[in-house]
C-alpha atoms as a PDB file:
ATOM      1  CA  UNK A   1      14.502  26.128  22.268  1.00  0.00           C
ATOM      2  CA  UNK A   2      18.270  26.149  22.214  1.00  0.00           C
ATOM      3  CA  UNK A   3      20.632  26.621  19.931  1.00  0.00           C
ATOM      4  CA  UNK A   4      20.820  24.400  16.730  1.00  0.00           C
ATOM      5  CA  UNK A   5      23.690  22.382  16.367  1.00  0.00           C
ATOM      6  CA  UNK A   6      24.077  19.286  13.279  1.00  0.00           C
ATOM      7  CA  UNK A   7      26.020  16.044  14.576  1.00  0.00           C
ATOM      8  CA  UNK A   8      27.130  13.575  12.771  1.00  0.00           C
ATOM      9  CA  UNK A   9      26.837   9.561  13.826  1.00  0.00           C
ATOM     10  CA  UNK A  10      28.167   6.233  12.652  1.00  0.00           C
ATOM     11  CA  UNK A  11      25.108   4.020  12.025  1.00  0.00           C
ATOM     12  CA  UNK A  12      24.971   0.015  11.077  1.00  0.00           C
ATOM     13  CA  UNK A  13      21.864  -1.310  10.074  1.00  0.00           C
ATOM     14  CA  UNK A  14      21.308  -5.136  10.056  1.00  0.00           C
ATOM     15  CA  UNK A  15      18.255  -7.472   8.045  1.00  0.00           C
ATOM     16  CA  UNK A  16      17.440  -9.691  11.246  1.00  0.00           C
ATOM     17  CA  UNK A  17      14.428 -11.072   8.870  1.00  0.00           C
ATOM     18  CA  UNK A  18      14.778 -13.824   6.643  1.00  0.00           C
ATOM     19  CA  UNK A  19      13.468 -11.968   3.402  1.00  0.00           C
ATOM     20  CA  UNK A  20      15.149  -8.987   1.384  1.00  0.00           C
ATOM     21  CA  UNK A  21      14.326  -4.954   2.624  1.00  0.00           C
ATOM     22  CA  UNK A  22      13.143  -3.645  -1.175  1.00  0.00           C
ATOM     23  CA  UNK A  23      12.746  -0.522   0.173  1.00  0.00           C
ATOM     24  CA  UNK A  24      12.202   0.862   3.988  1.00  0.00           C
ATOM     25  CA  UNK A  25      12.170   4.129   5.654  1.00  0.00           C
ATOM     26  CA  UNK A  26      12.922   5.229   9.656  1.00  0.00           C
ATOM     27  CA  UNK A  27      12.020   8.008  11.213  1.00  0.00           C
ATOM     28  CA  UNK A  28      15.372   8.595  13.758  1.00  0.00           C
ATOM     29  CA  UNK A  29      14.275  11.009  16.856  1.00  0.00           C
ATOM     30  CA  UNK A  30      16.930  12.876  18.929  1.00  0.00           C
ATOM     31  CA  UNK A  31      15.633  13.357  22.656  1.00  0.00           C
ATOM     32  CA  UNK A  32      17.511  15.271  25.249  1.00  0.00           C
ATOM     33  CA  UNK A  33      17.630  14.318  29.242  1.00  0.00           C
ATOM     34  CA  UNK A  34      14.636  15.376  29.939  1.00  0.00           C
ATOM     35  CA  UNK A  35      12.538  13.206  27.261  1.00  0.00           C
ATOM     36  CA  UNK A  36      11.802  15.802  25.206  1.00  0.00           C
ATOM     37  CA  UNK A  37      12.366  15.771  21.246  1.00  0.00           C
ATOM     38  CA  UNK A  38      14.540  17.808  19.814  1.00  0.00           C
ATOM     39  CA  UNK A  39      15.357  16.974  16.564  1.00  0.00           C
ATOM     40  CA  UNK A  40      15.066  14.217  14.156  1.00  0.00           C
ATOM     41  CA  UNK A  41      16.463  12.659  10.440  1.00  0.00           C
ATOM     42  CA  UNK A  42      14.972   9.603   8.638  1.00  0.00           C
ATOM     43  CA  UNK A  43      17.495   6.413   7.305  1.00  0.00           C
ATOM     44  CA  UNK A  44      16.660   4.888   3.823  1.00  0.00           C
ATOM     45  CA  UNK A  45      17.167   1.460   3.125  1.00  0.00           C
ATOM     46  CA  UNK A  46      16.945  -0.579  -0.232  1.00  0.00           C
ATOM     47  CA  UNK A  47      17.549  -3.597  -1.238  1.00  0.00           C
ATOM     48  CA  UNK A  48      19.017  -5.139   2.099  1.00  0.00           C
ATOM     49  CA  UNK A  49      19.530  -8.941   1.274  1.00  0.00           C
ATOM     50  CA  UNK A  50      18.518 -11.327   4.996  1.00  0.00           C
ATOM     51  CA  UNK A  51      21.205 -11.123   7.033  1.00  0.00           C
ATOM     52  CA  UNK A  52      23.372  -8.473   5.649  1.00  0.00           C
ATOM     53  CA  UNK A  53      24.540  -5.390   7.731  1.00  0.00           C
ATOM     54  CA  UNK A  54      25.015  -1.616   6.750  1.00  0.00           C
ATOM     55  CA  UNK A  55      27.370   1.008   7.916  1.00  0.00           C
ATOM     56  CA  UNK A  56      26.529   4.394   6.868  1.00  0.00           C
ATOM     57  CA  UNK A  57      26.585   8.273   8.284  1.00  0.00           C
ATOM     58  CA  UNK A  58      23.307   9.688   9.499  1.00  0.00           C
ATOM     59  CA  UNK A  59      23.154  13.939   9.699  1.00  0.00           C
ATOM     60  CA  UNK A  60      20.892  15.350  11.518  1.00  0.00           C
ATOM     61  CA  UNK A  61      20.188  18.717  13.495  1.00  0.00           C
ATOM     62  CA  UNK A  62      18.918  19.664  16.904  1.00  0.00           C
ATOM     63  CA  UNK A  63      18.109  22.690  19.154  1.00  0.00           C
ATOM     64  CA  UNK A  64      19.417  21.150  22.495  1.00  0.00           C
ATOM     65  CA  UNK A  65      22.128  18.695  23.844  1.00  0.00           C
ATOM     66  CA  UNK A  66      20.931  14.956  22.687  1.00  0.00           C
ATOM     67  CA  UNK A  67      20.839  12.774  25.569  1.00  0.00           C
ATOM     68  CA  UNK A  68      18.866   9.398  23.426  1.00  0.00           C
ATOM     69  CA  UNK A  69      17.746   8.085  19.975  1.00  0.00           C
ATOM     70  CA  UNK A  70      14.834   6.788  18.937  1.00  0.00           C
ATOM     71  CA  UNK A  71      13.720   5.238  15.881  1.00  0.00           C
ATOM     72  CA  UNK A  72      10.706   3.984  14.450  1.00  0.00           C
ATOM     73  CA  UNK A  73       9.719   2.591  11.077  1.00  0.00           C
ATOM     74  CA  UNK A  74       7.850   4.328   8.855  1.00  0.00           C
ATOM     75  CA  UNK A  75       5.613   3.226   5.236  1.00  0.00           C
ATOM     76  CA  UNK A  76       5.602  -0.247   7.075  1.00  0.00           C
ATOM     77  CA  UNK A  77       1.704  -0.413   7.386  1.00  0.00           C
ATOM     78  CA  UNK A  78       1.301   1.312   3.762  1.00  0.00           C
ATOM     79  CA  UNK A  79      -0.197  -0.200   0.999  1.00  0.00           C
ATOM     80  CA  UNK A  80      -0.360   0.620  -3.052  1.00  0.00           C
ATOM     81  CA  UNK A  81      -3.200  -0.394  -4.506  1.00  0.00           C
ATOM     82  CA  UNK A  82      -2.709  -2.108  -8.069  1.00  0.00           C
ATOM     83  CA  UNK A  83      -4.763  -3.624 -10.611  1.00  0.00           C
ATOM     84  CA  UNK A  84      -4.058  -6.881 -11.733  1.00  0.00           C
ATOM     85  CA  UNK A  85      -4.929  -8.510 -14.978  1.00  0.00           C
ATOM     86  CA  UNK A  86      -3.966 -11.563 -17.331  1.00  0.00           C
ATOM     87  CA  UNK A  87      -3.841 -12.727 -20.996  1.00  0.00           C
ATOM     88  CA  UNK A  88      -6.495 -14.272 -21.276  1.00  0.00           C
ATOM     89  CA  UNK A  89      -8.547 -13.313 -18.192  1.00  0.00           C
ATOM     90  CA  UNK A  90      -9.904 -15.583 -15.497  1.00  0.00           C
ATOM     91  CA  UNK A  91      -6.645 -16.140 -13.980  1.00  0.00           C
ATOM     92  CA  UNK A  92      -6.092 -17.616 -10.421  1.00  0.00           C
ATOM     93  CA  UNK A  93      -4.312 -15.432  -8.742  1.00  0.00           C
ATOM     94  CA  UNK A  94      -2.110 -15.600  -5.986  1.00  0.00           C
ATOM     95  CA  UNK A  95       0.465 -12.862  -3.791  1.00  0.00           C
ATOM     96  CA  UNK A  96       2.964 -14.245  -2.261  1.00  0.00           C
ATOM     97  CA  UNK A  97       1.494 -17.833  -1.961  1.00  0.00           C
ATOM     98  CA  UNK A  98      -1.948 -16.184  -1.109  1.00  0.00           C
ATOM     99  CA  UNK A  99      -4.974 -16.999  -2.903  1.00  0.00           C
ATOM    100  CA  UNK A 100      -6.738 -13.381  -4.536  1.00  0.00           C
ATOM    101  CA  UNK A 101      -9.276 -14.126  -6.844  1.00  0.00           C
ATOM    102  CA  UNK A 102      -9.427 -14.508 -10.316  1.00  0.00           C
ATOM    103  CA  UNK A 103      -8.044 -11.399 -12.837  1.00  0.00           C
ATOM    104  CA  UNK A 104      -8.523  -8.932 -13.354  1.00  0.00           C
ATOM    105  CA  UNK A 105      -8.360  -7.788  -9.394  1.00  0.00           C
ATOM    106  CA  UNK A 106      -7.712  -5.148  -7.797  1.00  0.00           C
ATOM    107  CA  UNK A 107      -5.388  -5.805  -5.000  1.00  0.00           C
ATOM    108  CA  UNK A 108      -3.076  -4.124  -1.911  1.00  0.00           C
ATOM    109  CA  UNK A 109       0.356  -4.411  -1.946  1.00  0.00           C
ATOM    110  CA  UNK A 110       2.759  -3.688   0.690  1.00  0.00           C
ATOM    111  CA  UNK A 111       6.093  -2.148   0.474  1.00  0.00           C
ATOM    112  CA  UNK A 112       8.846  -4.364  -0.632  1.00  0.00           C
ATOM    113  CA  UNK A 113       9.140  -7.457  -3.072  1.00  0.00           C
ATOM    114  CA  UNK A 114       6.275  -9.535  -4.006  1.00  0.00           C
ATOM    115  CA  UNK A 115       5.611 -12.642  -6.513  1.00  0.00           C
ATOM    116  CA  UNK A 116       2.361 -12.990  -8.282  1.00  0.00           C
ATOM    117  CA  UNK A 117       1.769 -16.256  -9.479  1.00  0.00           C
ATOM    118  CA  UNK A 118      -0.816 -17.256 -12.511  1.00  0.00           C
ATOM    119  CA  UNK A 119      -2.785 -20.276 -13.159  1.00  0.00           C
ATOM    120  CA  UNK A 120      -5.862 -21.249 -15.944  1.00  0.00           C
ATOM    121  CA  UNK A 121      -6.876 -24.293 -16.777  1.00  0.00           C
ATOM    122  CA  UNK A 122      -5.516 -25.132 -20.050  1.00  0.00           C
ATOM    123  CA  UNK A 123      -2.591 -22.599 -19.843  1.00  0.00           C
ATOM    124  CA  UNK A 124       0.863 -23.056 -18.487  1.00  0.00           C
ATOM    125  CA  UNK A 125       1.141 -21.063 -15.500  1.00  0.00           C
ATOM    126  CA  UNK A 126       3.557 -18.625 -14.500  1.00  0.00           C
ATOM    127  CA  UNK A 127       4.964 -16.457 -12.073  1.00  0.00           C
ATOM    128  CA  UNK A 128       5.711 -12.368 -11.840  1.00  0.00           C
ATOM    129  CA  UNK A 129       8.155 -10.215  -9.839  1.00  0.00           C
ATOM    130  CA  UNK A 130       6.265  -7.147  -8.604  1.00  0.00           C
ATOM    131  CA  UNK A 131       8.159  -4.435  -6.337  1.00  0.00           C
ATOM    132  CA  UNK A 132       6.317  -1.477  -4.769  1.00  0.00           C
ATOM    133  CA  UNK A 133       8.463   1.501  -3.167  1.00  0.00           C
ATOM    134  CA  UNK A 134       7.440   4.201  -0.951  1.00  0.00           C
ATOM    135  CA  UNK A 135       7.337   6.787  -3.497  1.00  0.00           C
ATOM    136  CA  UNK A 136       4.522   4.432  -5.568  1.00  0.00           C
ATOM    137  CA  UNK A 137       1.065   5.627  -5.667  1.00  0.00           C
ATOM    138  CA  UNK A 138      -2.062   3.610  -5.935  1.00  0.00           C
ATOM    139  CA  UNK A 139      -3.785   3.072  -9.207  1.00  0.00           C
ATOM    140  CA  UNK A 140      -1.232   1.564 -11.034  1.00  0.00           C
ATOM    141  CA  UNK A 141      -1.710  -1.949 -13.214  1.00  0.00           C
ATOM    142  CA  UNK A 142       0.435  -4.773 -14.091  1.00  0.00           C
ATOM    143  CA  UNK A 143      -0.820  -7.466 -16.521  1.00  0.00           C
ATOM    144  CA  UNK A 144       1.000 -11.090 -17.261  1.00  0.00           C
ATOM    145  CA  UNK A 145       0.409 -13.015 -20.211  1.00  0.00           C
ATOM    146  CA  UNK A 146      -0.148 -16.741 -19.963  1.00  0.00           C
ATOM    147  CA  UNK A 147       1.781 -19.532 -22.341  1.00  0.00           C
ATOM    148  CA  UNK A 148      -0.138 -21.452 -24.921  1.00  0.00           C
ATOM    149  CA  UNK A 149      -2.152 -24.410 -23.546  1.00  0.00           C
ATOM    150  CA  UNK A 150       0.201 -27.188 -22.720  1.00  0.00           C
ATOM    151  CA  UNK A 151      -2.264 -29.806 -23.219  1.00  0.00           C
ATOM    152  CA  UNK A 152      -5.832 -30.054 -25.454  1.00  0.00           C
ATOM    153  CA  UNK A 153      -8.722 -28.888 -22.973  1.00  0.00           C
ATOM    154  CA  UNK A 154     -11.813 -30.948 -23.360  1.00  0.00           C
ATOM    155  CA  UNK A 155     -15.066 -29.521 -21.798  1.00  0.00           C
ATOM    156  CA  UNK A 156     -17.636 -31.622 -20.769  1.00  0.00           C
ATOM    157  CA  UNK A 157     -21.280 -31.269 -20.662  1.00  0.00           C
ATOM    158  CA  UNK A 158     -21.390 -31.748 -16.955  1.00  0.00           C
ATOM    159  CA  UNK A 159     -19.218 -28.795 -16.553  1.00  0.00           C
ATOM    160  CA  UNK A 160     -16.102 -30.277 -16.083  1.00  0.00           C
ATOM    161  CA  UNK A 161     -12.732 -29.254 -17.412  1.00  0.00           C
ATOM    162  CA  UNK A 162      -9.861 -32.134 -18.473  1.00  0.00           C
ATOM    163  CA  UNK A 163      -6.712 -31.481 -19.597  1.00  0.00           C
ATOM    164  CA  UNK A 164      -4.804 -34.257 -21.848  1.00  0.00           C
ATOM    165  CA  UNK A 165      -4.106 -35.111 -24.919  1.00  0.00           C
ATOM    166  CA  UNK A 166      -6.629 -36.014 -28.009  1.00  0.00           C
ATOM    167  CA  UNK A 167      -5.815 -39.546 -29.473  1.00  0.00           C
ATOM    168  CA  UNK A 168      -8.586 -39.631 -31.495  1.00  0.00           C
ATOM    169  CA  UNK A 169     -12.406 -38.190 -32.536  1.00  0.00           C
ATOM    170  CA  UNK A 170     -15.680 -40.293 -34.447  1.00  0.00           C
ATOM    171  CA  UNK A 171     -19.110 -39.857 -34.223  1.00  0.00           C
ATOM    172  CA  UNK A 172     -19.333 -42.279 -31.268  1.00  0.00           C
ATOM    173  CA  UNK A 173     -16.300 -41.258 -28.899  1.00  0.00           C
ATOM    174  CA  UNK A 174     -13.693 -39.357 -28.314  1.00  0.00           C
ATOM    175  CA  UNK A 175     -10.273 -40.506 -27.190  1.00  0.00           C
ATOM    176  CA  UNK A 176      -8.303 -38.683 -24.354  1.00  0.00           C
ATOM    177  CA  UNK A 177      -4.518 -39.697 -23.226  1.00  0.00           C
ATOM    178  CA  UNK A 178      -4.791 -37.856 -19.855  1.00  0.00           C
ATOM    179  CA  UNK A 179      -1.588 -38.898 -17.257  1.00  0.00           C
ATOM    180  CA  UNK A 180      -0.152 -41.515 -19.907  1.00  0.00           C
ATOM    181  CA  UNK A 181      -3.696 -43.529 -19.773  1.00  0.00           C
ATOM    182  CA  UNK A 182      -6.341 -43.468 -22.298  1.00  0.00           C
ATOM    183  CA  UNK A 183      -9.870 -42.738 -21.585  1.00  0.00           C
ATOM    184  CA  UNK A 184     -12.558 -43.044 -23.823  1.00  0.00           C
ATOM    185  CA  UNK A 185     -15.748 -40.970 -23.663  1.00  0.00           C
ATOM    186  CA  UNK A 186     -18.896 -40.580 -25.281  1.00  0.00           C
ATOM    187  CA  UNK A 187     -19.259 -38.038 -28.151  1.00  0.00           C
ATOM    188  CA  UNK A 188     -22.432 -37.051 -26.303  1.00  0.00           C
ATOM    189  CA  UNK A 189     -20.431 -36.308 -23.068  1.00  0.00           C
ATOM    190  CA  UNK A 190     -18.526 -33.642 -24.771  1.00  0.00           C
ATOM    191  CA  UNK A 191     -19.120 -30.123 -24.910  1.00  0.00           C
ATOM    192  CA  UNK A 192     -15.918 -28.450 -26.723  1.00  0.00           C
ATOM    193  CA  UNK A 193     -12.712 -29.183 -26.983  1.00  0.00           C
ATOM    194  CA  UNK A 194      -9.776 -26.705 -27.058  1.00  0.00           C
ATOM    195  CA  UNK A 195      -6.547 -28.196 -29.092  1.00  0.00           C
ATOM    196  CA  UNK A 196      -3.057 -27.054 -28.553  1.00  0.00           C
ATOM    197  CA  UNK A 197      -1.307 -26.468 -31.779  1.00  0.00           C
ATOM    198  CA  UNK A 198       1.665 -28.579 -32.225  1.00  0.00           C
ATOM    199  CA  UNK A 199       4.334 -29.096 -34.439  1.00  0.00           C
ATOM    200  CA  UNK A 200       4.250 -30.923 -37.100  1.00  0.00           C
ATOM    201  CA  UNK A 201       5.970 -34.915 -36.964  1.00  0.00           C
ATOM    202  CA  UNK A 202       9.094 -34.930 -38.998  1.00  0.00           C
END
């Protein structure tokens, strides 16, 4: 091994993807003529929008004369494990457009910026900003609550769900504005039914 000496180079980074870097780490290696390593420093990047480019100073040490640079990413393949739950339960849930399972799950996230998106019949959906680093750890939990029903929910025997809204109730049928038309079913047909609270008429 020779002699250490630190250097000091101008680096620019550019975000060639079209989505932004939350968070990324590179492992720079210094090689000398003949191949072999001889020293190395890592580059941190956060929050790098598509597109954009970064100039910055990079420090780094090595026991030779540096003929090459490497680099290589690193915490690309890693993933944080996170629990994921809803109020109330049961939720669809979906990562980044993907389709998980209903909540609670337990899911793996990569590094960077995700959305998590929420849907229940009967509920008005919604959507959730989740960003893991490299310095998170697995085990953590994130829970979204969903908004009041938008619309009554009226079970029926058969095991299907509607969503609309409830015109009217007697012991024969039940009335059910669903899409701007009414439909009328049998009281016998129905199961439960689930009414949104509204507010009063003036």
């Amino acid at each position: 091994m020779g002699r250490e000496h630190t250097y000091v180079t101008d680096t620019i980074a550019e975000n060639l993807s079209d989505k932004t870097i939350g968070s990324a780490t590179f492992s720079l290696y210094v090689f000398d003529k003949n191949k072999a390593r001889i020293g190395e420093s890592n580059i941190y990047l956060t929050n790098v929008s598509p597109g954009q480019t970064i100039k910055f100073q990079i420090t780094l040490t090595a026991s030779g004369t540096p003929a090459s640079l490497t680099v290589f990413p690193s915490n690309t393949s890693r993933a944080v494990s996170v629990t994921v739950n809803s109020v109330p339960q049961g939720a669809l849930l979906r990562v980044d457009g993907k389709e998980m399972g209903t909540t609670p799950k337990i899911v793996e996230v990569a590094v960077g910026k995700h959305t998590l998106e929420f849907s229940k019949e009967g509920f008005n959906s919604g959507k959730f900003p989740l960003e893991i680093t490299s310095h998170d750890a697995s085990g953590g939990s994130v829970s979204y609550e969903l908004g009041s029903a938008a619309h009554d929910t009226i079970e029926l025997r058969d095991g299907s769900v509607l969503s609309g809204d409830l015109v009217s109730v007697n012991g024969m049928q039940i009335l059910v504005r669903i899409g701007g038309t009414t439909q009328t079913f049998d009281r016998n047909q129905v199961k439960r039914i689930l009414l949104t609270a509204r507010d009063p008429p003036d």
